[in-house]
N, C-alpha and C. Protein backbone atom coordinates (compact mmCIF):
# COMPACT_ATOMS: atom_id res chain seq x y z
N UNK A 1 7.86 18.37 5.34
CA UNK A 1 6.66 17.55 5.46
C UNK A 1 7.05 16.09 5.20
N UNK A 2 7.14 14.81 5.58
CA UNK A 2 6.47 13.97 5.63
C UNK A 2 6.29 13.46 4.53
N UNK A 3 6.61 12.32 3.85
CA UNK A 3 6.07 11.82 2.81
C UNK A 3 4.91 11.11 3.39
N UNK A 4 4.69 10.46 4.47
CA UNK A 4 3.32 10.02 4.05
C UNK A 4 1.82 11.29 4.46
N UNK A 5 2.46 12.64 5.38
CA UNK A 5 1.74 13.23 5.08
C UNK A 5 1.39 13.99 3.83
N UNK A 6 2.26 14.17 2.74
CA UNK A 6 2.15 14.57 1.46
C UNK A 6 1.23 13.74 1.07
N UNK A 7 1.59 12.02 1.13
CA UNK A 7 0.88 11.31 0.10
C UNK A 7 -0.61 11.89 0.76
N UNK A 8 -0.93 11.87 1.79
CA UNK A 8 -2.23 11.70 2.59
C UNK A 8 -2.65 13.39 1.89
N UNK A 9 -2.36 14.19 2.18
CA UNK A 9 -2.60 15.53 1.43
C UNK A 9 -2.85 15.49 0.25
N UNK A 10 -2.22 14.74 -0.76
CA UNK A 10 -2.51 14.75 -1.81
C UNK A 10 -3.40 13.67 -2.82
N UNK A 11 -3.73 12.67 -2.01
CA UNK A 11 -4.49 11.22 -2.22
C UNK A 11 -3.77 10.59 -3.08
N UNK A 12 -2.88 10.89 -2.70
CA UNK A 12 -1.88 9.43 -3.33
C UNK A 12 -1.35 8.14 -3.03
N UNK A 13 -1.12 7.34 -3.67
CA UNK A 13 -0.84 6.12 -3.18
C UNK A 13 0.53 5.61 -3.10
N UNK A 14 1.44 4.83 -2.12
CA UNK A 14 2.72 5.25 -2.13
C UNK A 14 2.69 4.07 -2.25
N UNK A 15 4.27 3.73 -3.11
CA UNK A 15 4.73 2.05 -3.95
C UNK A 15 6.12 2.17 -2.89
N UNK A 16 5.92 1.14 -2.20
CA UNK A 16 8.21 1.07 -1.39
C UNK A 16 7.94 -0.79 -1.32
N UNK A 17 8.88 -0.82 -1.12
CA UNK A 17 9.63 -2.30 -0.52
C UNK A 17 10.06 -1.82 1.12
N UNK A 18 9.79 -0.87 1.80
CA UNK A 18 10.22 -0.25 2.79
C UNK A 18 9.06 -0.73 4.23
N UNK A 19 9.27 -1.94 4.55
CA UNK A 19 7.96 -1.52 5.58
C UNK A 19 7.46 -0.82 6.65
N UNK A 20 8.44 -0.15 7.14
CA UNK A 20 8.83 1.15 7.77
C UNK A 20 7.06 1.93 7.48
N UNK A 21 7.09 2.16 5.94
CA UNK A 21 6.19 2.91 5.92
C UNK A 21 4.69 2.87 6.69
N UNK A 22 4.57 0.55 6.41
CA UNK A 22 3.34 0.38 7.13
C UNK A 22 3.50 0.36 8.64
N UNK A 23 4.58 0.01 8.94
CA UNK A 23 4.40 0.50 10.74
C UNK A 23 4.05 2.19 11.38
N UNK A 24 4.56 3.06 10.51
CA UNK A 24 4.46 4.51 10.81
C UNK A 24 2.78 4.38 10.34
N UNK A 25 2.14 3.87 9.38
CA UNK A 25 0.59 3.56 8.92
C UNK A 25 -0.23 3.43 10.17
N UNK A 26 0.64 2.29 10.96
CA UNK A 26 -0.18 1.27 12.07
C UNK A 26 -0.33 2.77 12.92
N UNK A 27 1.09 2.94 13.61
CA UNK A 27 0.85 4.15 14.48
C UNK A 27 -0.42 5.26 13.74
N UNK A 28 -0.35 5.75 13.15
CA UNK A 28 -0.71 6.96 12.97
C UNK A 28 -2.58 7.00 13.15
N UNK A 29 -2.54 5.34 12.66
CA UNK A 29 -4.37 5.16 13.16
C UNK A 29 -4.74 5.81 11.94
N UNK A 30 -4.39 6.23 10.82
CA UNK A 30 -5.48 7.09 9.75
C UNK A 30 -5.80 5.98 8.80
N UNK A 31 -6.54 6.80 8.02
CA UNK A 31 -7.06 5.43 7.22
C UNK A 31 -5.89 6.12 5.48
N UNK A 32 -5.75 6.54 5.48
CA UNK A 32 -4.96 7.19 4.46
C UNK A 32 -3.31 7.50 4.47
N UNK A 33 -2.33 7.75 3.49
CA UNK A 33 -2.75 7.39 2.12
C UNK A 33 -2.29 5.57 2.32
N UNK A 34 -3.01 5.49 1.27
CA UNK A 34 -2.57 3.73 1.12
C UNK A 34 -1.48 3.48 0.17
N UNK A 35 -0.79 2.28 0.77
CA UNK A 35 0.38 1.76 0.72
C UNK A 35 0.52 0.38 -0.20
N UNK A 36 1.29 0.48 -1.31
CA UNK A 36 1.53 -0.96 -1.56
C UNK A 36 3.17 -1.00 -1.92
N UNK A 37 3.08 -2.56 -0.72
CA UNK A 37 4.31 -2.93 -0.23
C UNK A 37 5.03 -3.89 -0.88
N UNK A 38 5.89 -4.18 -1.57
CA UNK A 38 6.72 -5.61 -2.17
C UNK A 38 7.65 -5.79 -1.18
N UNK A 39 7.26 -6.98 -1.35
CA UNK A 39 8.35 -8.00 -0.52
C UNK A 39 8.27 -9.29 -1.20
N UNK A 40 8.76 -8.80 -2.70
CA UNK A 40 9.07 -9.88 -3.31
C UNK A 40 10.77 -9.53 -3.57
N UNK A 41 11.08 -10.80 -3.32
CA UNK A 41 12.55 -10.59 -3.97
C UNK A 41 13.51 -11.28 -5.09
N UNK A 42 12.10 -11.67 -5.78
CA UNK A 42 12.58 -11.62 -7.38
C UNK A 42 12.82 -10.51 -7.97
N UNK A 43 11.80 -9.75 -7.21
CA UNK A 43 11.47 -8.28 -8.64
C UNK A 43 12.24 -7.38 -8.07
N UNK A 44 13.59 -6.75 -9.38
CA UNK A 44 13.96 -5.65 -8.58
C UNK A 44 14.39 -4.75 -9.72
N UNK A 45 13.42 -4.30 -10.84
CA UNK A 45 13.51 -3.86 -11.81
C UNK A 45 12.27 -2.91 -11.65
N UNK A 46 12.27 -1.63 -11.82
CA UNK A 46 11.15 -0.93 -11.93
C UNK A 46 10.01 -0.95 -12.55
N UNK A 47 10.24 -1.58 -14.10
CA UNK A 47 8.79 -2.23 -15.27
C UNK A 47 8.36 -3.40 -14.88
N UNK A 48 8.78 -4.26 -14.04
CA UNK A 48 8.51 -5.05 -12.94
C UNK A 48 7.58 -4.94 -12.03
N UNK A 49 7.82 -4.14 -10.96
CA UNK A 49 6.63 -3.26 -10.22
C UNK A 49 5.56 -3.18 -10.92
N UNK A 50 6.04 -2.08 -11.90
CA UNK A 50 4.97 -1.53 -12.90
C UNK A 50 4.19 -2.67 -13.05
N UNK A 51 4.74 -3.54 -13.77
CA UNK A 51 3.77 -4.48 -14.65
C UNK A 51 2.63 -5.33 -13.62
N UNK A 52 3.14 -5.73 -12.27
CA UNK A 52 2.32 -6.52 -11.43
C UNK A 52 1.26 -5.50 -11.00
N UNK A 53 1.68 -4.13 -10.43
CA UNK A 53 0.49 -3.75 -9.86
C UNK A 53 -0.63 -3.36 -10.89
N UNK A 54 0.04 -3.12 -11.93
CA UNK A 54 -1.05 -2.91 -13.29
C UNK A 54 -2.09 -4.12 -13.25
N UNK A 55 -1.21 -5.37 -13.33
CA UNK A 55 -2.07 -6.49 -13.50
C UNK A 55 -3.20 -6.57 -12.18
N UNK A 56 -2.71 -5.93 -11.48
CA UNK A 56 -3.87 -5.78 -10.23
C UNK A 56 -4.80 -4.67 -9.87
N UNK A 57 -4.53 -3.75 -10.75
CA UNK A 57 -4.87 -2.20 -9.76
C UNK A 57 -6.81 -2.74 -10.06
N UNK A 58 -7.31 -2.87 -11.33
CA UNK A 58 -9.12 -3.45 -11.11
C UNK A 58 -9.31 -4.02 -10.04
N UNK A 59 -8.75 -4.99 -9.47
CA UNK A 59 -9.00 -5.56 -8.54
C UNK A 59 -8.81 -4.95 -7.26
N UNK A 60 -8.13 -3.51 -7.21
CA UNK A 60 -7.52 -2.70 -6.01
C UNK A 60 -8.10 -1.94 -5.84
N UNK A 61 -8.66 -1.29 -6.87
CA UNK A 61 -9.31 0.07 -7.06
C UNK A 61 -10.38 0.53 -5.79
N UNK A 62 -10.89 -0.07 -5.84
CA UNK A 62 -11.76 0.40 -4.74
C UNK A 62 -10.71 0.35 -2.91
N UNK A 63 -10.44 -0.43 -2.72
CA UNK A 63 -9.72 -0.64 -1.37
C UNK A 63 -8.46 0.46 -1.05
N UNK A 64 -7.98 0.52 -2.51
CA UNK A 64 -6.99 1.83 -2.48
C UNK A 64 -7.35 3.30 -2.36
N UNK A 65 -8.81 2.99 -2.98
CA UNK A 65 -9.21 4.51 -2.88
C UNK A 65 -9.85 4.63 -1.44
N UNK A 66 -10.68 3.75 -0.66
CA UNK A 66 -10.98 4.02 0.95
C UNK A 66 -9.76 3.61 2.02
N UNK A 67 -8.99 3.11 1.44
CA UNK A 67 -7.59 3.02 2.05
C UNK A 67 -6.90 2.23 2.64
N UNK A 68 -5.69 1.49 2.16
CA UNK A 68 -5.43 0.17 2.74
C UNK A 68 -4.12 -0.01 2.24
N UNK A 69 -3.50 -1.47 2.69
CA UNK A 69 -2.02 -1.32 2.64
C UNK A 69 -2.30 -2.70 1.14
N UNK A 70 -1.32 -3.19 0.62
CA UNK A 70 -1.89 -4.00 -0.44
C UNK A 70 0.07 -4.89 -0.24
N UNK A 71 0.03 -6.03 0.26
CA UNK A 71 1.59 -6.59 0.31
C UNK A 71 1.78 -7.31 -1.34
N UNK A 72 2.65 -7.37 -1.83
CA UNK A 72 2.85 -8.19 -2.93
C UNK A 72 4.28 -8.91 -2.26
N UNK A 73 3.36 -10.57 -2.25
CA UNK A 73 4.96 -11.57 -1.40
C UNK A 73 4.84 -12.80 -2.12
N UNK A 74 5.53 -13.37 -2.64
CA UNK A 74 5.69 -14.50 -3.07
C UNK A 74 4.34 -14.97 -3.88
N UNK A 75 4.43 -14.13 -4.94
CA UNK A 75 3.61 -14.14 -5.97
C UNK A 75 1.98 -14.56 -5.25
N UNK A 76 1.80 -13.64 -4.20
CA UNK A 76 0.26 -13.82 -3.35
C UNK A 76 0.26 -12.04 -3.33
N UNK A 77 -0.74 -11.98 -3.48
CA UNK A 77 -1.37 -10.34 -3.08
C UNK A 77 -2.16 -10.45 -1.48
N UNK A 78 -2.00 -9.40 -0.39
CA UNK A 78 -2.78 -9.27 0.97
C UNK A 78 -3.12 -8.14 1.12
N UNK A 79 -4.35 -7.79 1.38
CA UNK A 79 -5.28 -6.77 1.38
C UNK A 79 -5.62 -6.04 2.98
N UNK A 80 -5.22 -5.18 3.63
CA UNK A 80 -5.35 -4.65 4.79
C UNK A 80 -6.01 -3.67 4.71
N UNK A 81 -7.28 -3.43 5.48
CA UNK A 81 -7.81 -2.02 5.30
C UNK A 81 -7.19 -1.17 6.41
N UNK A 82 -7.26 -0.25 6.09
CA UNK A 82 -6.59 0.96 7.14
C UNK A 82 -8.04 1.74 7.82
N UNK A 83 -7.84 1.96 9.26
CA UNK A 83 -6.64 2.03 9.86
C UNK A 83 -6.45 0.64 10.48
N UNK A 84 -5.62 -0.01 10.98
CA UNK A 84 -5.53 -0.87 11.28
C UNK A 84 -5.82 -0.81 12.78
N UNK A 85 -6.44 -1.83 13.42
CA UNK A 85 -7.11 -2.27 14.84
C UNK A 85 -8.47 -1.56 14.73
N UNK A 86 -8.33 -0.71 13.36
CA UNK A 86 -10.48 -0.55 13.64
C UNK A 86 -11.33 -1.82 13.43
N UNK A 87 -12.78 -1.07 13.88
CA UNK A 87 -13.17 -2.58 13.74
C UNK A 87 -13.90 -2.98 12.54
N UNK A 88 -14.16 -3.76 12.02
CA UNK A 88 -14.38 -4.00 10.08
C UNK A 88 -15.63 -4.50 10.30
N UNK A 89 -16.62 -3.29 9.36
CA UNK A 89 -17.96 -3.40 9.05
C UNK A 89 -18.61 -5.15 8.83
């Protein structure tokens, strides 16, 4: 199986530096599971990660749970709802 069909099976939310993952996202048209992406390249320590998306997840919470990609780049956060090319309420 698929990691992002696992994540999607299991409502989880998947953490990579890989953007691979959000293009296979784009294709697939689902709105699930959601993705947050770094493309920072200061941070390359794991309590690192940790610590930023912590400092963000209140502010995520909702968008992660109906589903969306979340970029962390040059100390800016970008918010994409999934699926991507639908059309936004």
């Amino acid at each position: 199986m698929l990691l992002l069909e696992l994540a999607e099976e299991e409502d989880r939310i998947l953490v990579s530096a890989d953007t691979d993952f959000a293009a296979l996202l784009t294709l697939s048209r689902k709105a699930k599971p959601s993705l947050i992406l770094f493309r920072e390249p200061d941070v390359i320590r794991a309590r690192d990660y940790v610590a930023r998306i912590l400092r963000s997840l209140s502010l995520l919470k909702e968008e992660l749970e109906t589903g969306c990609v979340v970029v962390f780049r040059h100390g800016r956060l970008r918010v994409r709802t999934l699926p991507f090319g639908a059309s936004q309420p």
